[in-house]
Structures are given as structure tokens and as C-alpha cells.
N, C-alpha and C. Protein backbone atom coordinates (compact mmCIF):
# COMPACT_ATOMS: atom_id res chain seq x y z
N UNK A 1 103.87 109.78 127.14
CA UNK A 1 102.68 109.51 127.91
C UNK A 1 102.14 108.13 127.55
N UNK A 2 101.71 107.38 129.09
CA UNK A 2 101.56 106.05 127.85
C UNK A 2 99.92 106.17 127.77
N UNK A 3 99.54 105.05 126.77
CA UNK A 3 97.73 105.40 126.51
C UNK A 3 96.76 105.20 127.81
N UNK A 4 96.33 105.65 127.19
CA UNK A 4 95.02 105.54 128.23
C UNK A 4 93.29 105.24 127.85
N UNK A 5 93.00 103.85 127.90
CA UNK A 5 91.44 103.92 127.12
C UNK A 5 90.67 103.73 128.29
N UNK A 6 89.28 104.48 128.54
CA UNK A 6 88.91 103.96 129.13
C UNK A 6 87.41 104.71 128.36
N UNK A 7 85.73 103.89 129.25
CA UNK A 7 84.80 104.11 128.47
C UNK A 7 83.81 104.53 129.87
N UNK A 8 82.47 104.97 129.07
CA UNK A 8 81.43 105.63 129.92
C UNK A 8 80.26 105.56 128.88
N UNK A 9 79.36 105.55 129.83
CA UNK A 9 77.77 105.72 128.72
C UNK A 9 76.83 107.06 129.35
N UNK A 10 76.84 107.54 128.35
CA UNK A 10 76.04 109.00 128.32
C UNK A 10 74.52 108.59 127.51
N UNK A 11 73.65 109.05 128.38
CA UNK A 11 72.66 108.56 127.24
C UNK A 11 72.62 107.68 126.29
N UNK A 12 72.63 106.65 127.21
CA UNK A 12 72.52 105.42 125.79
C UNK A 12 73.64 105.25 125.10
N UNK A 13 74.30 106.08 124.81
CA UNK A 13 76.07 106.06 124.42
C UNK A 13 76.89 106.09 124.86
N UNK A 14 77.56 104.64 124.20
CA UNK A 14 79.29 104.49 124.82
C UNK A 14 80.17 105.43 124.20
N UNK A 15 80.80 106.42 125.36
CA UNK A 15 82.26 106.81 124.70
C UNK A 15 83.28 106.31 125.06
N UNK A 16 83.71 106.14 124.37
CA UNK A 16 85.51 105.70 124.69
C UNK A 16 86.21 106.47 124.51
N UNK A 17 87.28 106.87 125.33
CA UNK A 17 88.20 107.96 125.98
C UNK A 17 89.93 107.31 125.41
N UNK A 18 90.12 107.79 124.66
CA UNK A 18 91.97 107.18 124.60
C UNK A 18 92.39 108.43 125.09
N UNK A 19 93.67 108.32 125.15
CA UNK A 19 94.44 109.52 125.18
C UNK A 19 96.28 108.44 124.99
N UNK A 20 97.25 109.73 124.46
CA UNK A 20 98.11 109.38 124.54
C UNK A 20 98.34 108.96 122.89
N UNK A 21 99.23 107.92 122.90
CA UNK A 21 99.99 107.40 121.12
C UNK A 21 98.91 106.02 120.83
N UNK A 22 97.74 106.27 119.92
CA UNK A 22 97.79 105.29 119.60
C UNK A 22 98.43 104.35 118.77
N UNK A 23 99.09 103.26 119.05
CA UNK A 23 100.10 102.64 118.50
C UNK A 23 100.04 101.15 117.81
N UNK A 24 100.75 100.38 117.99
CA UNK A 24 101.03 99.00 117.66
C UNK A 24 100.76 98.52 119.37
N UNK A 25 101.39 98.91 120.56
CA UNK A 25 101.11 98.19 121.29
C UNK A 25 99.27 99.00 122.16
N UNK A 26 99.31 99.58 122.41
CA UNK A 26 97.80 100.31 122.71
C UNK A 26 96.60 100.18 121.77
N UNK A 27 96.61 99.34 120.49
CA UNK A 27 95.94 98.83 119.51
C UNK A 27 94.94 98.09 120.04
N UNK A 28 95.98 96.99 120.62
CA UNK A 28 94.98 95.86 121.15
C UNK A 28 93.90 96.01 122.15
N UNK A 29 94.78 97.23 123.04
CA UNK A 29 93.67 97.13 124.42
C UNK A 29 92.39 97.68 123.51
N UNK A 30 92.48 98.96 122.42
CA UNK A 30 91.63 99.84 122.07
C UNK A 30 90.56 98.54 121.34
N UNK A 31 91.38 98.15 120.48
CA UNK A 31 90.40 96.83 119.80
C UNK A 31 89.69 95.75 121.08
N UNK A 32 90.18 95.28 122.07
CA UNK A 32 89.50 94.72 123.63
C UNK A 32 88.25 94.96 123.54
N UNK A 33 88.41 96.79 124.04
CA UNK A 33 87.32 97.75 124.73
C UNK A 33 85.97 97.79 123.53
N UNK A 34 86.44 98.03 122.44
CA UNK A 34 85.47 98.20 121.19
C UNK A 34 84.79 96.76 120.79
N UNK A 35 85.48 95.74 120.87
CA UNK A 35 84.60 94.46 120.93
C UNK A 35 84.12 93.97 122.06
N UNK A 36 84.60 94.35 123.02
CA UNK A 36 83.58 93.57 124.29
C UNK A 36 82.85 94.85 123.89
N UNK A 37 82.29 96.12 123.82
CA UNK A 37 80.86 96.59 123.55
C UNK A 37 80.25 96.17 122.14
N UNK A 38 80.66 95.64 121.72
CA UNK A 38 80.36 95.10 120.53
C UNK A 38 79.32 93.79 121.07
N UNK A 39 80.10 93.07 121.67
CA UNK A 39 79.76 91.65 121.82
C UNK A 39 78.26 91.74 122.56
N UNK A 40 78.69 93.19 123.95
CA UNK A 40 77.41 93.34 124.30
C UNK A 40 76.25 94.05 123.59
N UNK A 41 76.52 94.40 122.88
CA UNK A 41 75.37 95.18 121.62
C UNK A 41 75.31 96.01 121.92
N UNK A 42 76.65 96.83 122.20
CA UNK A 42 76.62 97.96 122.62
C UNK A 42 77.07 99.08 120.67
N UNK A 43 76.21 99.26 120.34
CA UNK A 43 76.36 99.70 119.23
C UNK A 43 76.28 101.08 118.45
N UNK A 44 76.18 102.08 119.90
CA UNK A 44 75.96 103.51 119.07
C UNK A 44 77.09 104.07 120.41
N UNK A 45 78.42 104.14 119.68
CA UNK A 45 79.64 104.65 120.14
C UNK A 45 80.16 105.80 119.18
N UNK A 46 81.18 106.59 120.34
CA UNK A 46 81.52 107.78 120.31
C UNK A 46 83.00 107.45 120.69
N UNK A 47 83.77 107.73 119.90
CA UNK A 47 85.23 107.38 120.20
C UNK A 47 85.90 108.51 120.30
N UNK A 48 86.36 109.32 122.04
CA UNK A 48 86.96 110.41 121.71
C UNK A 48 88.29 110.37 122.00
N UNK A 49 88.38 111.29 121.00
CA UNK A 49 90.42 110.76 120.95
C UNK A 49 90.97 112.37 120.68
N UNK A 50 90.26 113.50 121.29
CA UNK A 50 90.52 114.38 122.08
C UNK A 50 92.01 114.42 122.89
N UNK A 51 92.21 113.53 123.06
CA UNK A 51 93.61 113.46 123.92
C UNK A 51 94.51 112.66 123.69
N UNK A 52 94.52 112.13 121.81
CA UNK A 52 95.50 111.22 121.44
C UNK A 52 96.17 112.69 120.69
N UNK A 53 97.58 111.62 120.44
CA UNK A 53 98.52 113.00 120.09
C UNK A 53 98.94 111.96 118.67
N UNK A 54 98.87 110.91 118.14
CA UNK A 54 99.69 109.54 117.24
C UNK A 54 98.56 108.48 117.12
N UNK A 55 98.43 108.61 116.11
CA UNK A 55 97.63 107.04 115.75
C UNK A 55 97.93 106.46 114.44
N UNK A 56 98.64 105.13 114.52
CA UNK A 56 99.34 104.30 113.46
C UNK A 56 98.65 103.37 112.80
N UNK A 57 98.81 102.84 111.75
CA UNK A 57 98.27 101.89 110.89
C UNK A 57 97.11 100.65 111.90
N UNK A 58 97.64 100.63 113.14
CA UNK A 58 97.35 99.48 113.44
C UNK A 58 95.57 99.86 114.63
N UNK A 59 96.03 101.06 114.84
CA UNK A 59 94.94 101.46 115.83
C UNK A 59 94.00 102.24 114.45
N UNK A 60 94.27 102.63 113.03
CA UNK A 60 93.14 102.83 112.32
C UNK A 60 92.21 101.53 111.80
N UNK A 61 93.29 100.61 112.09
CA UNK A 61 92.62 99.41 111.05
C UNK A 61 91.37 98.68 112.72
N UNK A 62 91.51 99.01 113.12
CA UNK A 62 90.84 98.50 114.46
C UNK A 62 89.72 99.69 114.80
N UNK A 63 90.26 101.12 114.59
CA UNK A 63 89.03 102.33 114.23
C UNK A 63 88.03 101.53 112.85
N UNK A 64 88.59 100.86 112.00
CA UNK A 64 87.91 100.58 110.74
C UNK A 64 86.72 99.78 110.99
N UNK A 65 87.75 98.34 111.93
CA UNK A 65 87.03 97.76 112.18
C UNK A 65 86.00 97.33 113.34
N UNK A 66 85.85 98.06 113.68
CA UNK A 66 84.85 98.90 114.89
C UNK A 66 83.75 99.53 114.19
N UNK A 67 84.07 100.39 113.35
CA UNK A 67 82.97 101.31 112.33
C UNK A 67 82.20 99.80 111.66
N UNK A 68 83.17 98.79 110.89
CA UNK A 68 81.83 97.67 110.19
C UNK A 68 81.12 96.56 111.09
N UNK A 69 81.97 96.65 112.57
CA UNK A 69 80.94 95.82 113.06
C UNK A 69 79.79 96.70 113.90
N UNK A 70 79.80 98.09 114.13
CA UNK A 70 78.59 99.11 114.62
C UNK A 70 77.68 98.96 112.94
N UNK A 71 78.16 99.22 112.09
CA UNK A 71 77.34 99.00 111.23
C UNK A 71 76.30 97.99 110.95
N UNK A 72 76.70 96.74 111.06
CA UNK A 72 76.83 95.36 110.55
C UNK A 72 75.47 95.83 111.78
N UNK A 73 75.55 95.87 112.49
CA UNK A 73 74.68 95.96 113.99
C UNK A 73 73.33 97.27 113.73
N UNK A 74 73.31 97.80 112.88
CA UNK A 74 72.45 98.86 112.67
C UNK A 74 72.84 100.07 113.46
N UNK A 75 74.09 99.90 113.80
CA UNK A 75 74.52 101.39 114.62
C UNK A 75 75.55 102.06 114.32
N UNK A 76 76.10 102.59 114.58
CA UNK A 76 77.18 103.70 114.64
C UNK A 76 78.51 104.04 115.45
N UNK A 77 79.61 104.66 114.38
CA UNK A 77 80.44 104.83 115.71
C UNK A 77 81.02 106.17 115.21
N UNK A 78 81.22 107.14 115.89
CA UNK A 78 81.71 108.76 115.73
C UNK A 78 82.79 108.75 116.03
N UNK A 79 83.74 109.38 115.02
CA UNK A 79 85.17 110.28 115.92
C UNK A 79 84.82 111.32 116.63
N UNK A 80 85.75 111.47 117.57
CA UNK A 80 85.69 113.26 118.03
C UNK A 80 87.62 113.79 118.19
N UNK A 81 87.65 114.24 117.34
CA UNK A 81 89.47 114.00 116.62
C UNK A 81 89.68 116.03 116.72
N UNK A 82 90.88 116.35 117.67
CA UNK A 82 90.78 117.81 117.36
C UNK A 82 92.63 117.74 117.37
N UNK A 83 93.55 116.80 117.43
CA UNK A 83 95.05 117.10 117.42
C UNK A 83 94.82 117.49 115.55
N UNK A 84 95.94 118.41 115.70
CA UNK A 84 96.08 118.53 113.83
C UNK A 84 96.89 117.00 112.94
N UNK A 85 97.51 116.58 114.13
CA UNK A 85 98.27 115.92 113.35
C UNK A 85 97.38 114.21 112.85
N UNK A 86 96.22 114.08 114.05
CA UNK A 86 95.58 112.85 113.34
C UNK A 86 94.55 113.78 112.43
N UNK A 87 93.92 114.49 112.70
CA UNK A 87 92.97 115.09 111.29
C UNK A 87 93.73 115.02 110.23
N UNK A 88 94.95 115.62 110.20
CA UNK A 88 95.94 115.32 108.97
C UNK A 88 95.63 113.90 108.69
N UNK A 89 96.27 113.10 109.40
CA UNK A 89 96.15 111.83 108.88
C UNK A 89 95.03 111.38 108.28
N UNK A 90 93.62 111.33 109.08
CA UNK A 90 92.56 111.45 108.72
C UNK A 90 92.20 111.56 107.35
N UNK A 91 92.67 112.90 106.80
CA UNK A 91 92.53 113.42 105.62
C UNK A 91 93.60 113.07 104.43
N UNK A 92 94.73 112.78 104.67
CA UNK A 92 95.73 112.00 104.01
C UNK A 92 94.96 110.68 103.15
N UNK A 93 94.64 109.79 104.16
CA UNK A 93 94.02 108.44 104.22
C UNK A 93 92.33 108.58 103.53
N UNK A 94 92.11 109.70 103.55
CA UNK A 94 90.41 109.69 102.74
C UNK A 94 89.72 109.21 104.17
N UNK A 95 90.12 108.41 104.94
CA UNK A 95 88.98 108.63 105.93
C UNK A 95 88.06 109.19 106.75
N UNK A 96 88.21 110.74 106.63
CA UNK A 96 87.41 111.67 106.95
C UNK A 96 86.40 111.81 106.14
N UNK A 97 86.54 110.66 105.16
CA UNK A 97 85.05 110.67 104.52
C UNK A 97 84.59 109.53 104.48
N UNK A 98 85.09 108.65 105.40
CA UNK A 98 84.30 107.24 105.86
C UNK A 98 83.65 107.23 107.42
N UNK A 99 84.58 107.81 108.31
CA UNK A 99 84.22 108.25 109.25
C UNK A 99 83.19 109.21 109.84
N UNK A 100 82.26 109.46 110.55
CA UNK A 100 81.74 110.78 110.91
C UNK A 100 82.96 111.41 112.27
N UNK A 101 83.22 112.60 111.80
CA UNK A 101 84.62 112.98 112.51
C UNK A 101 83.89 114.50 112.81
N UNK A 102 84.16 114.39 114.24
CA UNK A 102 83.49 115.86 115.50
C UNK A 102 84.53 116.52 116.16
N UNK A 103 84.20 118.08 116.17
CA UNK A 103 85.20 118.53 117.15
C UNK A 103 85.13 118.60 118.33
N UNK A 104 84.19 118.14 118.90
CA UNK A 104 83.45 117.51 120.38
C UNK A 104 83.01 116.63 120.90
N UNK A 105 83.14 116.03 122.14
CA UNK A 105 81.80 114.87 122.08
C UNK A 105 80.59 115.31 122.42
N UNK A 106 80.56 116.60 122.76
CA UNK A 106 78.59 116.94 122.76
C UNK A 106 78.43 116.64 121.32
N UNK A 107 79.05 117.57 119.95
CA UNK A 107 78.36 117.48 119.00
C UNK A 107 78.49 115.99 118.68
N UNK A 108 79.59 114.81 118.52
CA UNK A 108 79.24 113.82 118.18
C UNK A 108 78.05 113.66 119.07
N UNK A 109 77.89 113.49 120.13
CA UNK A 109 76.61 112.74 120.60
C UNK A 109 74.96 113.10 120.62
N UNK A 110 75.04 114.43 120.16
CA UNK A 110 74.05 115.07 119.66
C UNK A 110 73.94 114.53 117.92
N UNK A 111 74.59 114.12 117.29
CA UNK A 111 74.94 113.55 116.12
C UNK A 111 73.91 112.21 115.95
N UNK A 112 74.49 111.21 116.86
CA UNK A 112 74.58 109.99 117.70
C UNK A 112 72.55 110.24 118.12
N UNK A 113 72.70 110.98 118.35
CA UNK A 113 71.22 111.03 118.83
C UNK A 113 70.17 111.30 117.88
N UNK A 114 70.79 112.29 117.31
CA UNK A 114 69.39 112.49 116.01
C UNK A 114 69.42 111.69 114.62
N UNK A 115 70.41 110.34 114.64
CA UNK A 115 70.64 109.48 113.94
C UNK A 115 69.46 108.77 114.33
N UNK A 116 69.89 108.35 116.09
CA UNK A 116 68.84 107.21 116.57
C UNK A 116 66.91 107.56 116.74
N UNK A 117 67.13 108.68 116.21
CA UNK A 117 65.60 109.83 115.98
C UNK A 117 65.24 109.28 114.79
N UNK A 118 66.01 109.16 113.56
CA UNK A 118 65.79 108.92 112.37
C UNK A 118 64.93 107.40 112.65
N UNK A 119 64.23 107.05 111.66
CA UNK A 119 63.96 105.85 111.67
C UNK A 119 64.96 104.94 110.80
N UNK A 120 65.24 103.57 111.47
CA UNK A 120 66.19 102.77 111.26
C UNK A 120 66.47 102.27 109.64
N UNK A 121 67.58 102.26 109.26
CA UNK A 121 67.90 102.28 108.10
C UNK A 121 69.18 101.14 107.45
N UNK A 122 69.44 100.22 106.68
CA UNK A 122 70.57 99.50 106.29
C UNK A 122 71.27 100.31 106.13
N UNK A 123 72.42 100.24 106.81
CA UNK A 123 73.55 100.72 106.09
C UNK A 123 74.59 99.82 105.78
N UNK A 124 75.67 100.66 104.84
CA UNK A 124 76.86 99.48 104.29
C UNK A 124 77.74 100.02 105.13
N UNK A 125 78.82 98.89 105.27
CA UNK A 125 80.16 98.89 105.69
C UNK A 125 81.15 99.69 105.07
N UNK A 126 82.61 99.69 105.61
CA UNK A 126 83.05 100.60 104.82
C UNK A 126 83.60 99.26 103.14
């Protein structure tokens, strides 16, 4: 299947939709999509990957770096991860404890929301 990213805003939040292998070549578009909302200050994202089946070194390091520039920005960015085989990974890599990682995108964005309830706070990068 080849990838598929595409995005939408729900309440104030961007999700982004992959589906398919994230790879070496589907990296780049994913890294594209995450910095042009970046650029626009688009900064409290929901990345659902619900419908990825593979994600390689090159599409985490671009998940990474997505998470420090939402940060860097005072915002946020959520997984919503339910294949076993990237939670595995996930959890292999310790990043299920850098990440906020959902088995939905209601609950990420209900997440996403009672963050932006909180009053605003520094946070660090990873």
C-alpha cells in the first residue's frame, strides 16, 4: 500500500492522517506536512497513524522532530498508534515515554484540549 498523509483541523487541531509504511521514502512528505504547520503556528497536533502498518528510523526521527519544534512553540503533538507492531517499536525505543501515545483520536484530542485548558506552561524538548 503506498502512504498516504494527509491533514484536517478539528477544533483548533491539526490531525494528520498517514496510513500505509512509514518509510525512508514517505518520511519526507510526512516531515513537508508537519513543518509547513509548523511554519504556520500551527502547534497543537494530533498525528494519527491508525492506519500505518511500518515506521522506520527515518519517519521516527521526523515524529521526534515535530514533537521539539510543537514544543519549542508552547504546544504539542499526540500519537494515536493502535498497529502492535509500531507500539512495539514504540516501546522497544523508550519512546512511549517521550511521546503522549492514544488509542484514538477522540481521546488524543480530548487530551489536546484539556492541555490547552491548563494554563500555559514551559516545557522542554525531548
Amino acid at each position: 500500500m503506498d502512504p498516504t498523509i494527509s491533514s484536517r483541523s478539528e477544533g483548533g487541531v491539526i490531525i494528520v492522517e498517514a496510513t500505509g509504511e512509514l518509510d525512508t521514502h514517505a518520511a519526507p512528505r510526512l516531515l513537508g506536512t508537519l513543518r509547513d504547520l509548523s511554519t504556520q503556528g500551527r502547534q497543537r497536533v494530533v498525528v494519527d497513524l491508525t492506519g500505518v502498518t511500518f515506521v522506520d528510523s527515518a519517519a521516527l526521527g521526523v515524529l521526534i522532530g515535530a514533537r521539539k519544534r510543537a514544543r519549542l512553540g508552547d504546544g504539542e503533538l499526540h500519537l494515536v498508534v493502535t498497529h502492535p507492531h509500531v507500539l512495539r517499536l514504540l516501546h522497544m525505543t523508550g519512546l512511549h515515554k517521550v511521546f503522549d501515545v492514544h488509542g484514538t483520536v477522540d481521546a488524543a484530542l480530548a487530551a489536546v484540549q484539556a492541555t490547552a485548558a491548563d494554563a500555559p506552561a514551559h516545557r522542554s524538548g525531548v
